[in-house]
Protein backbone atom coordinates (compact mmCIF):
# COMPACT_ATOMS: atom_id res chain seq x y z
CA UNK A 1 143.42 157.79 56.88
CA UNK A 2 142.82 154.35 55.69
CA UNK A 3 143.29 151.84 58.34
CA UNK A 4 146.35 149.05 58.00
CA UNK A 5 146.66 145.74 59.10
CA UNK A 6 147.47 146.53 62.36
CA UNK A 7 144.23 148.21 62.66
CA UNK A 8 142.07 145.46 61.10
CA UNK A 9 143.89 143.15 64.09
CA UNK A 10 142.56 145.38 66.77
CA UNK A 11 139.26 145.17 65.43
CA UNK A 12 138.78 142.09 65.25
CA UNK A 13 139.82 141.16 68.84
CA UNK A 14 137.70 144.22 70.41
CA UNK A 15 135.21 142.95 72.74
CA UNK A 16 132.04 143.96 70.45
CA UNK A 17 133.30 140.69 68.24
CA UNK A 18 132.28 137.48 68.23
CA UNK A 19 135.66 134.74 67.23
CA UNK A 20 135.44 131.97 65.42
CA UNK A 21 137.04 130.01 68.40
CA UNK A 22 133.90 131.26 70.69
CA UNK A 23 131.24 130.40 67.79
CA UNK A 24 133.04 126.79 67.76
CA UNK A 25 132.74 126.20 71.54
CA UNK A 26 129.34 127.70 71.71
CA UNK A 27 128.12 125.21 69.06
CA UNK A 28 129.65 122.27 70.50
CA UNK A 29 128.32 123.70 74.10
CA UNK A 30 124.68 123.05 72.17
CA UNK A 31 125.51 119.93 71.04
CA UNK A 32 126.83 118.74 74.30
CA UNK A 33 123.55 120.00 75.71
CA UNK A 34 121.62 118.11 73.07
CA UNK A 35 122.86 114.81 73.26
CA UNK A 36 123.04 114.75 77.01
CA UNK A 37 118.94 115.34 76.35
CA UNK A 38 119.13 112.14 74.30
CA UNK A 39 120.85 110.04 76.18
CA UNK A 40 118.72 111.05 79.45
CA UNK A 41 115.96 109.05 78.60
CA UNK A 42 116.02 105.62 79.50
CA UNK A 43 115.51 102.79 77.27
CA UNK A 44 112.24 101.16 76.81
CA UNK A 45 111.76 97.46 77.00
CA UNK A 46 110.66 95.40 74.15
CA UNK A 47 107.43 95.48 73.05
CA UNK A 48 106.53 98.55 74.91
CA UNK A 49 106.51 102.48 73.90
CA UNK A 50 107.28 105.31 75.59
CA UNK A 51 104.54 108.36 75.72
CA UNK A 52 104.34 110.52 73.14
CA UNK A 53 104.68 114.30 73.55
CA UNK A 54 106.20 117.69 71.68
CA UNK A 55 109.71 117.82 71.29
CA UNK A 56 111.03 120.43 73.32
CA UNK A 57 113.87 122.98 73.20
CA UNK A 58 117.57 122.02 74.75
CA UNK A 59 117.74 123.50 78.26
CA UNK A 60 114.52 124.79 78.26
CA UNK A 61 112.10 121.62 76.54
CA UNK A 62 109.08 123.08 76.24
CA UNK A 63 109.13 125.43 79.20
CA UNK A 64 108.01 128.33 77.18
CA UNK A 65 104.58 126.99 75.82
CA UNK A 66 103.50 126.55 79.61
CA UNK A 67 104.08 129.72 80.53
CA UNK A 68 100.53 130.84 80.54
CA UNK A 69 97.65 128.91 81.16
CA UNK A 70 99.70 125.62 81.47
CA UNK A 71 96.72 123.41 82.21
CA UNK A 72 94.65 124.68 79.23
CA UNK A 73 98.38 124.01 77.07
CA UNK A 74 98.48 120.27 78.18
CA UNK A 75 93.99 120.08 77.72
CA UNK A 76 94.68 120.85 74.28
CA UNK A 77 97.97 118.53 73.50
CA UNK A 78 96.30 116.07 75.28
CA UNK A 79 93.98 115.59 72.35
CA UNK A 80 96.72 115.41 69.94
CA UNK A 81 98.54 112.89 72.20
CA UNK A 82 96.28 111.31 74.31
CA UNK A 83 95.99 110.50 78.23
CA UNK A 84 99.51 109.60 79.37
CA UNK A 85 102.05 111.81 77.16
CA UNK A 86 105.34 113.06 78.04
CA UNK A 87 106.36 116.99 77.80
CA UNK A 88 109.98 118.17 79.08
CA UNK A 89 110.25 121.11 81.09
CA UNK A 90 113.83 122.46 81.77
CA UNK A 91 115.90 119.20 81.62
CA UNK A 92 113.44 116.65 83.06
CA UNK A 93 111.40 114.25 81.35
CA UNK A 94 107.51 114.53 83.32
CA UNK A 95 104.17 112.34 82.58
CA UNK A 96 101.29 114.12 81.91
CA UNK A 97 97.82 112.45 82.90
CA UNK A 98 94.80 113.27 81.72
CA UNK A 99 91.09 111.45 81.11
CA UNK A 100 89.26 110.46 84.25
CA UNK A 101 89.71 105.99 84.15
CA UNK A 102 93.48 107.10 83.06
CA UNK A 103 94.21 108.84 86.35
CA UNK A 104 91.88 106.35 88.17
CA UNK A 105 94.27 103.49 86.88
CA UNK A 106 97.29 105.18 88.29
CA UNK A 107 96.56 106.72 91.23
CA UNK A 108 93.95 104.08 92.37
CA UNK A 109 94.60 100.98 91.09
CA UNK A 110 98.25 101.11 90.73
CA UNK A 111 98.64 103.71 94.06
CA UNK A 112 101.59 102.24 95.06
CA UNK A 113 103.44 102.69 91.64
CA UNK A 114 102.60 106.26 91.43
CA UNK A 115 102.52 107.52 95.07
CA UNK A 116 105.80 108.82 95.03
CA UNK A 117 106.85 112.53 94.93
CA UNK A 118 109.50 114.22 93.07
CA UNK A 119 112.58 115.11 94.71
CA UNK A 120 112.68 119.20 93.56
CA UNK A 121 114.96 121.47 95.87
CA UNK A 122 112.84 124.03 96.31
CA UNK A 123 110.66 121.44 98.98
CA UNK A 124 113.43 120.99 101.19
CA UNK A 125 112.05 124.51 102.60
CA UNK A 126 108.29 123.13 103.16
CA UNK A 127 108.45 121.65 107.14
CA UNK A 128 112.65 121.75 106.99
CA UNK A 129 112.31 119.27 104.32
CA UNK A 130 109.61 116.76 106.49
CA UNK A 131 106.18 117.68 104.85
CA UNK A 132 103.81 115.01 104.22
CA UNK A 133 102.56 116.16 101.54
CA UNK A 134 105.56 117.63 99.59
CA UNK A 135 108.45 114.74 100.66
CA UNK A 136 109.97 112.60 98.30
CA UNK A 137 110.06 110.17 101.30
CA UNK A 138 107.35 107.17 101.36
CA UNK A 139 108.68 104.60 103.32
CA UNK A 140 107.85 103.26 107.06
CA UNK A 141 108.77 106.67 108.58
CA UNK A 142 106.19 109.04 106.36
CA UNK A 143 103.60 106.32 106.87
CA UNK A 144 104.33 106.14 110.67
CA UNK A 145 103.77 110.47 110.40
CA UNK A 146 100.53 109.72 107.88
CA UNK A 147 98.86 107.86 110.48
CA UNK A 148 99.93 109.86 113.75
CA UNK A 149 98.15 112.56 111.74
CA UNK A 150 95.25 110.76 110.59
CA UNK A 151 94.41 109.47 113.86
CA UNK A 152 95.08 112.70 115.66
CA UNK A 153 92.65 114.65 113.38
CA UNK A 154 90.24 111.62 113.95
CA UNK A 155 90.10 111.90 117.28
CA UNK A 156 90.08 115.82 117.59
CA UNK A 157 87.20 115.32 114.80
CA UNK A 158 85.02 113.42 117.16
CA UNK A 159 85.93 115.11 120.58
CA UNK A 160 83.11 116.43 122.28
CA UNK A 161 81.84 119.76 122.02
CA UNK A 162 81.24 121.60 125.80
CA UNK A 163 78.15 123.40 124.39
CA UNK A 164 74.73 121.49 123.66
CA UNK A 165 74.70 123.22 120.13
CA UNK A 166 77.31 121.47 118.64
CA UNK A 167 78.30 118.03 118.43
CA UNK A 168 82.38 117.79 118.60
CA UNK A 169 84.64 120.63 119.17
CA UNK A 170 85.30 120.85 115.32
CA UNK A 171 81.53 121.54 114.78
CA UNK A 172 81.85 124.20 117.32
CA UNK A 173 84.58 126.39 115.86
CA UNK A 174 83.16 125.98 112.79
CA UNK A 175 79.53 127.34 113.71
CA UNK A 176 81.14 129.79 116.16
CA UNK A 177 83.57 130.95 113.52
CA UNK A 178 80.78 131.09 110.61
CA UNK A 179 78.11 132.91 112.99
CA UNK A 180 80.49 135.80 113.12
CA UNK A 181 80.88 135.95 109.43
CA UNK A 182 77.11 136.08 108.84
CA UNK A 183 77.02 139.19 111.27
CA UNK A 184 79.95 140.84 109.89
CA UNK A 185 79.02 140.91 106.38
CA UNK A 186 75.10 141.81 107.72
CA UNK A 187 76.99 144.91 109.07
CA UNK A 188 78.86 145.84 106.18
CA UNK A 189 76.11 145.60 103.84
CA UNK A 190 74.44 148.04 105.98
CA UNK A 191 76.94 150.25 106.14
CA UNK A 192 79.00 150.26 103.00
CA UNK A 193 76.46 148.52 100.41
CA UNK A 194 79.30 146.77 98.84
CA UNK A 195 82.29 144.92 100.15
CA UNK A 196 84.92 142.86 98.97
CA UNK A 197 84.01 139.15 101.07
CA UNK A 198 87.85 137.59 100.44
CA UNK A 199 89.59 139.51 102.70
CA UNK A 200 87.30 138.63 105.78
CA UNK A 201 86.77 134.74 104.61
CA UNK A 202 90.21 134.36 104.38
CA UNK A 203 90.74 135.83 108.12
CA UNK A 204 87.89 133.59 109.42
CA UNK A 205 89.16 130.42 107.89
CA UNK A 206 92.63 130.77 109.34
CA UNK A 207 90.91 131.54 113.10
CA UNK A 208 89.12 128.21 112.32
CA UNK A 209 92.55 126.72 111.66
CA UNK A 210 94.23 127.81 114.50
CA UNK A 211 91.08 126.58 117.01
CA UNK A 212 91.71 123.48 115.19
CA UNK A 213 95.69 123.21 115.65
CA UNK A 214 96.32 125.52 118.82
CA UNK A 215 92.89 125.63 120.42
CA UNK A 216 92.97 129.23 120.28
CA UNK A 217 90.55 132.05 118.68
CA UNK A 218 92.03 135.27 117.93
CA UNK A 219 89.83 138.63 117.45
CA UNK A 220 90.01 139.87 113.48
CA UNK A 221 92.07 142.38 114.02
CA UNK A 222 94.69 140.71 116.67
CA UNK A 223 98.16 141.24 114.78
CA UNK A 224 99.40 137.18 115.33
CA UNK A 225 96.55 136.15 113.47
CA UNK A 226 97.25 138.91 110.66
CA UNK A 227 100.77 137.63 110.75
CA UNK A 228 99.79 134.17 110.08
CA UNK A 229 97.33 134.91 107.48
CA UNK A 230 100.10 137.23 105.23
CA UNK A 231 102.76 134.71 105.66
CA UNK A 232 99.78 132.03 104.04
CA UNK A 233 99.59 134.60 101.25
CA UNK A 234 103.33 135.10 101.06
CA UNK A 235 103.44 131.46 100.33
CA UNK A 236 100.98 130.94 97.84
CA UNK A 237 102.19 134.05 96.35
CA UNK A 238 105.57 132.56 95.56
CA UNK A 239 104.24 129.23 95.01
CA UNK A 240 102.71 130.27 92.32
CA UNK A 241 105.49 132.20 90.70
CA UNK A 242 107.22 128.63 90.05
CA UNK A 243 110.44 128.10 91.21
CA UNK A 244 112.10 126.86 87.22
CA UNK A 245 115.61 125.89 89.58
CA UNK A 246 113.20 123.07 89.93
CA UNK A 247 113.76 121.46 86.61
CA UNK A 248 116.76 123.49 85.13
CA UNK A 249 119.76 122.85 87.54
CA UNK A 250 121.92 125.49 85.97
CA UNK A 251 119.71 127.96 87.55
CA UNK A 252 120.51 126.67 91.26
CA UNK A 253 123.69 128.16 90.52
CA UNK A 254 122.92 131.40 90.01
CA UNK A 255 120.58 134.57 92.39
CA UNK A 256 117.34 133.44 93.08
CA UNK A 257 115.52 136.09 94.24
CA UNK A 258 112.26 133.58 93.82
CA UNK A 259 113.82 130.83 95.74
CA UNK A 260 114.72 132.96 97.94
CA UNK A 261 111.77 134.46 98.96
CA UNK A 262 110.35 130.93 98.97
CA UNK A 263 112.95 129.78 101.70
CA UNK A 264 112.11 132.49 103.92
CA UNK A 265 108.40 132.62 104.14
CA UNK A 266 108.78 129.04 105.13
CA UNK A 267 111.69 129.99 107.78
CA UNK A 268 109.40 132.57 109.56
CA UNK A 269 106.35 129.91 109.19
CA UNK A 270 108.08 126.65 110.74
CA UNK A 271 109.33 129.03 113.36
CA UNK A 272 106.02 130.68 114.31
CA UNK A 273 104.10 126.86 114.53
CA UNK A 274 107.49 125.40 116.56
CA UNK A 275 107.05 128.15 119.10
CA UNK A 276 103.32 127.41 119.65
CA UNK A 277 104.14 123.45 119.76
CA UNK A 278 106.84 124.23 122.40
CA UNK A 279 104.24 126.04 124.41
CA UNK A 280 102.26 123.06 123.89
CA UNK A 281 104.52 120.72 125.11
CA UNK A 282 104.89 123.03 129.02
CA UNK A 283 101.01 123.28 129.18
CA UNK A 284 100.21 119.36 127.99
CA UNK A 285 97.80 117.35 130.14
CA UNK A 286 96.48 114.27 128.72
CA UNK A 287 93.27 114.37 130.66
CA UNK A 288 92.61 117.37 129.00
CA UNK A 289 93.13 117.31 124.81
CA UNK A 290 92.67 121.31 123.89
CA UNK A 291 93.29 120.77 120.01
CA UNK A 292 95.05 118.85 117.08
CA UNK A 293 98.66 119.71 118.52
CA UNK A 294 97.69 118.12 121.95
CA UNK A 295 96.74 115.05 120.53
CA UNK A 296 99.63 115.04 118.41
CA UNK A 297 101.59 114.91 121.78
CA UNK A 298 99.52 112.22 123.32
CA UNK A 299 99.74 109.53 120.44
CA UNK A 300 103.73 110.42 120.10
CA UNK A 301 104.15 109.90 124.20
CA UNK A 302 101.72 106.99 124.30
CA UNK A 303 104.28 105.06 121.57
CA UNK A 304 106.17 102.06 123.40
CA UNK A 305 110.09 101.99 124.10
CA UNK A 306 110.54 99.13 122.29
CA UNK A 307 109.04 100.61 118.68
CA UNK A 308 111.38 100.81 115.71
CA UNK A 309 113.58 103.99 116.50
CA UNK A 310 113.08 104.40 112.30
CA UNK A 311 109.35 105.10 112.57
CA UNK A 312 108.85 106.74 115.79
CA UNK A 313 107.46 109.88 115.12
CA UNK A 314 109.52 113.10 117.03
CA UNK A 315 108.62 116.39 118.38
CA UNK A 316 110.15 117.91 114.31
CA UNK A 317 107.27 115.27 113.18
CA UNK A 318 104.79 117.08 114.95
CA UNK A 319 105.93 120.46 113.73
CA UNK A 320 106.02 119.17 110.30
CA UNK A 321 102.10 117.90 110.41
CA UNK A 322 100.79 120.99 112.33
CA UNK A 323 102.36 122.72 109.19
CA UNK A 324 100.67 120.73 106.72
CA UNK A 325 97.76 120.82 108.78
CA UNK A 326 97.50 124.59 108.23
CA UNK A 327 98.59 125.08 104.73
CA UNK A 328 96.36 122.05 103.34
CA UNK A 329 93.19 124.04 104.93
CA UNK A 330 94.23 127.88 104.78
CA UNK A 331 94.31 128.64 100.79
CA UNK A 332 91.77 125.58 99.34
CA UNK A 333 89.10 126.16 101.62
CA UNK A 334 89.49 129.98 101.33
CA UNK A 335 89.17 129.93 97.58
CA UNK A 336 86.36 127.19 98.04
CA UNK A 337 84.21 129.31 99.98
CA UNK A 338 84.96 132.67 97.81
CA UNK A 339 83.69 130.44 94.80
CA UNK A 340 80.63 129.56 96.54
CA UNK A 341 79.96 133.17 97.31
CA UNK A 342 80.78 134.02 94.07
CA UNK A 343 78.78 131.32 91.83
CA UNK A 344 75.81 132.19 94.51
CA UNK A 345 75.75 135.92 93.68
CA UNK A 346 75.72 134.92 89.97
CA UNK A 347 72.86 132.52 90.07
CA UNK A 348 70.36 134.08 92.63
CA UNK A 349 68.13 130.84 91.65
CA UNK A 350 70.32 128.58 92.82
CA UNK A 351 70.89 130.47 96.00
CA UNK A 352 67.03 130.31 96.56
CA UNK A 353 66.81 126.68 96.36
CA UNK A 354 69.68 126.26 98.85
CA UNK A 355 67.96 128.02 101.32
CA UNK A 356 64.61 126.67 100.80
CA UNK A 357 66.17 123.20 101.42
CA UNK A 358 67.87 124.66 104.80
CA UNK A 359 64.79 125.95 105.58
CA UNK A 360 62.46 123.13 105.03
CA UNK A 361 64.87 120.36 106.36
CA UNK A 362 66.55 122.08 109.71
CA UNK A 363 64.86 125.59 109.96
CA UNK A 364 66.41 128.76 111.46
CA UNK A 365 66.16 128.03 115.19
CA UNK A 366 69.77 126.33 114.70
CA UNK A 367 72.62 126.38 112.60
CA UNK A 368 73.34 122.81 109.99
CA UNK A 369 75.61 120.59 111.66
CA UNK A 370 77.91 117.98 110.32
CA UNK A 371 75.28 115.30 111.27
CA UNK A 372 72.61 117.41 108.66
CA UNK A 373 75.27 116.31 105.73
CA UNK A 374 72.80 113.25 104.30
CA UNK A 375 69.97 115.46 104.32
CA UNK A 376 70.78 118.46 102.46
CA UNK A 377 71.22 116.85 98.54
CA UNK A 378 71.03 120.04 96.57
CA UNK A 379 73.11 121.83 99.12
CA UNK A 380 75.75 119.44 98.81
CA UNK A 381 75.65 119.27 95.01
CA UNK A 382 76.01 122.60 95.47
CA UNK A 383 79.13 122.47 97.03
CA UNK A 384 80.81 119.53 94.79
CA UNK A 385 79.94 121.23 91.56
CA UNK A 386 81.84 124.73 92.75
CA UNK A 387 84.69 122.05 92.97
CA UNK A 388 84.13 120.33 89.55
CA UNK A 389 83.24 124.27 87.99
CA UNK A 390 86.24 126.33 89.36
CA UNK A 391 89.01 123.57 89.72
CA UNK A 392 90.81 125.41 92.18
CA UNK A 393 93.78 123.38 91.95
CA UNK A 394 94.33 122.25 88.42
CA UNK A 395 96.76 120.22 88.99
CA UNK A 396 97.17 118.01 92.16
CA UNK A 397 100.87 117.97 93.78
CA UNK A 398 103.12 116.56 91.21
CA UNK A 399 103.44 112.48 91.76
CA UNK A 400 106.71 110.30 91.31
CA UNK A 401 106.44 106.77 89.76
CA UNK A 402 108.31 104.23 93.06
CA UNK A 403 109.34 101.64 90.45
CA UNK A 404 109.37 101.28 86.68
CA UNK A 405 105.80 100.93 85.50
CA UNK A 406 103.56 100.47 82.78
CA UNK A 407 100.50 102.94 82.29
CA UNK A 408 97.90 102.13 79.04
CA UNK A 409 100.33 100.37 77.51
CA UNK A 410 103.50 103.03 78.02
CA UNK A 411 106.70 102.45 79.71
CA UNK A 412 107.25 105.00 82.86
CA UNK A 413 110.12 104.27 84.65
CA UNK A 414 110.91 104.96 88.34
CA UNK A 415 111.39 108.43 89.78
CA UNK A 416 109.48 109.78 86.44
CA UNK A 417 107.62 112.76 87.95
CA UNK A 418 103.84 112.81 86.96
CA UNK A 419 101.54 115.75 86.60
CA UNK A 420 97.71 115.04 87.12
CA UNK A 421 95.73 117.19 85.16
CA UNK A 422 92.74 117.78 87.49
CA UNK A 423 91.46 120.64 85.20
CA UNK A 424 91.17 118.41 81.90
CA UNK A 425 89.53 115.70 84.53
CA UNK A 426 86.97 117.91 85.35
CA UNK A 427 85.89 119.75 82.23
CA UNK A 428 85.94 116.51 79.70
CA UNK A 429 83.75 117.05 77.03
């Protein structure tokens, strides 16, 4: 039967249709979108430009050509658009550095323009929002918290060792921590031929940390220490995943399993270091500094009464640094040292020449010490190239411009957030 009016009606107001009205307000939805884009950016002052870059996508900018490989992406539009362009990713404008003298410009010479950090949400989580090295904050307090933790890892740095072998107690765990590797992976070799190193260099680095920061070394297999070293990987597992709420707000607004995840891993983490500061705190004697966290405790209790209130660090401060403390050193210097291995096992020639230098300038009746450092060139070389080679980090921790600023003759204005491209740095042709 042929269908009437009526039934042309119903059809067209089923829910499998799209109306006329709804194509109208998603169009002017876009073009909302759009010109909010526009009018974001700021206006540049005469006689200056702003940096070039791709045009990007409303919403998105060009989100989707980083989504592999992001620092080989920006490498190659780098040489389209030089060493300070501008790419959009979500909704926010960010500088993109490249070119060794460009980055040296703004992060040495004009430091204070460009030490800022960008205020995303997801770094409220990192240290209950008081990281040093992922606040937004850098005024009197965060420099009164840089320098209690400079001066506590100074000290601990220099603090004699109790044995002969070793010159200060960070020596000591080091040596101690690195004598036990050597063994372990003599054993395996013997017994399984071939073994995965990671696993065991990632366990040895965080007992190192935790001599450092609680004066404490734990056997492999002790469960805390496991604990400490999955909740590391937790983190840098969901680190990596990105968190995109970051730049597109809409997204804060709706389930985050990502963000999520990222909040608790640094619940259980701030928890597990303010327990072992707390235990700290019963157990302190000054006469007697066991590791980084007691001297935390002794510089905060030797400040005066009558300091600025503002800049007096607190027990959260110390928390907050212990945590940095351990999350600067876990991942880096675990992925340093599985490099090394790695580019070592590769060039066996290489690996000769480091040892003959050991061998000819210290010997094997004792283990290098820090103090051997100026002495062992091609061992060293060794070391900075792996860093230079792998670029473990290719970017550095996004940066925030403090004021309106001009960069190689471009216009940045404040609260721009910056993106070093350490990769491109290190592999210029």
């Amino acid at each position: 039967m042929a269908a009437g009016p009526q039934a042309e009606m119903v059809q067209a107001g089923s829910p499998g249709l799209i109306s006329a009205t709804e194509v109208l307000v998603a169009a002017a939805t876009f073009c909302l979108l759009l010109l909010l884009t526009q009018t974001r950016r700021q206006h540049t002052p005469k006689g200056l430009r702003s940096p070039p870059g791709p045009r990007g996508l409303p919403i998105l900018g060009n989100l989707l050509e980083l989504r592999k490989d992001p620092h080989l992406v920006l490498t190659r539009l780098s040489r389209k658009y030089g060493d300070v362009m501008e790419v959009t990713i979500g909704s926010r404008p960010v500088v993109v550095l490249s070119g060794l003298e460009t980055v040296k410009q703004a992060l040495v010479r004009q430091a204070e323009d460009f030490m800022g950090r960008p205020d995303l949400p997801s770094w409220q989580y990192i240290s209950n929002g008081h990281s040093l090295a992922f606040s937004y904050e850098c005024g009197d307090a965060w420099k009164a918290r840089r320098k209690l933790a400079q001066n506590a890892l100074k000290n601990f740095s220099i603090a004699a060792s109790p044995t002969a072998s070793s010159s200060c107690l960070l020596e000591e765990h080091v040596s101690t921590e690195a004598s036990y590797l050597v063994t372990k992976f003599l054993q395996l070799m013997e017994e399984k031929q071939t073994f995965n190193p990671n696993s065991y260099l990632m366990v040895s680095v965080a007992n190192v940390i935790c001599a450092i920061c609680f004066g404490k070394r734990y056997d492999h297999d002790d469960q805390e220490l496991l604990s400490v070293v999955n909740m590391n990987t937790e983190f840098g597992d969901v680190a990596a995943s990105g968190n995109p709420s970051d730049f597109i707000p809409l997204l804060r607004y709706l389930p985050n399993h990502a963000m999520a995840a990222f909040k608790d891993v640094n619940a259980r983490f701030s928890a597990f270091i303010q327990k072992i500061v707390q235990n700290h705190y019963s157990t302190f004697d000054k006469e007697h500094i066991r590791d980084v966290t007691d001297s935390l405790i002794g510089h905060c209790q030797e400040k005066k009464a009558g300091e600025d209130v503002c800049v007096q660090p607190s027990d959260e401060s110390i928390i907050s640094i212990v945590n940095d403390l351990f999350g600067a050193g876990f991942d880096t210097v675990t992925t340093t040292l599985s490099w090394c291995v790695m580019y070592a096992a590769l060039y066996p020639h290489i690996q000769k020449k480091i040892q003959a230098e050991l061998d000819q300038t210290i010997g094997r009746e004792r283990t290098p010490r820090l103090s051997d450092r100026g002495t062992l060139p091609y061992s060293e070389a060794f070391i900075l190239e792996v860093f230079r080679h792998s670029s473990l980090l290719p970017f550095t921790i996004p940066h925030s411009t403090t004021k309106d600023t001009v960069l190689n003759g471009y216009y940045i204005p404040k609260n721009t957030c910056v993106f070093i491209n350490q990769w491109q740095v290190n592999h210029d042709e």
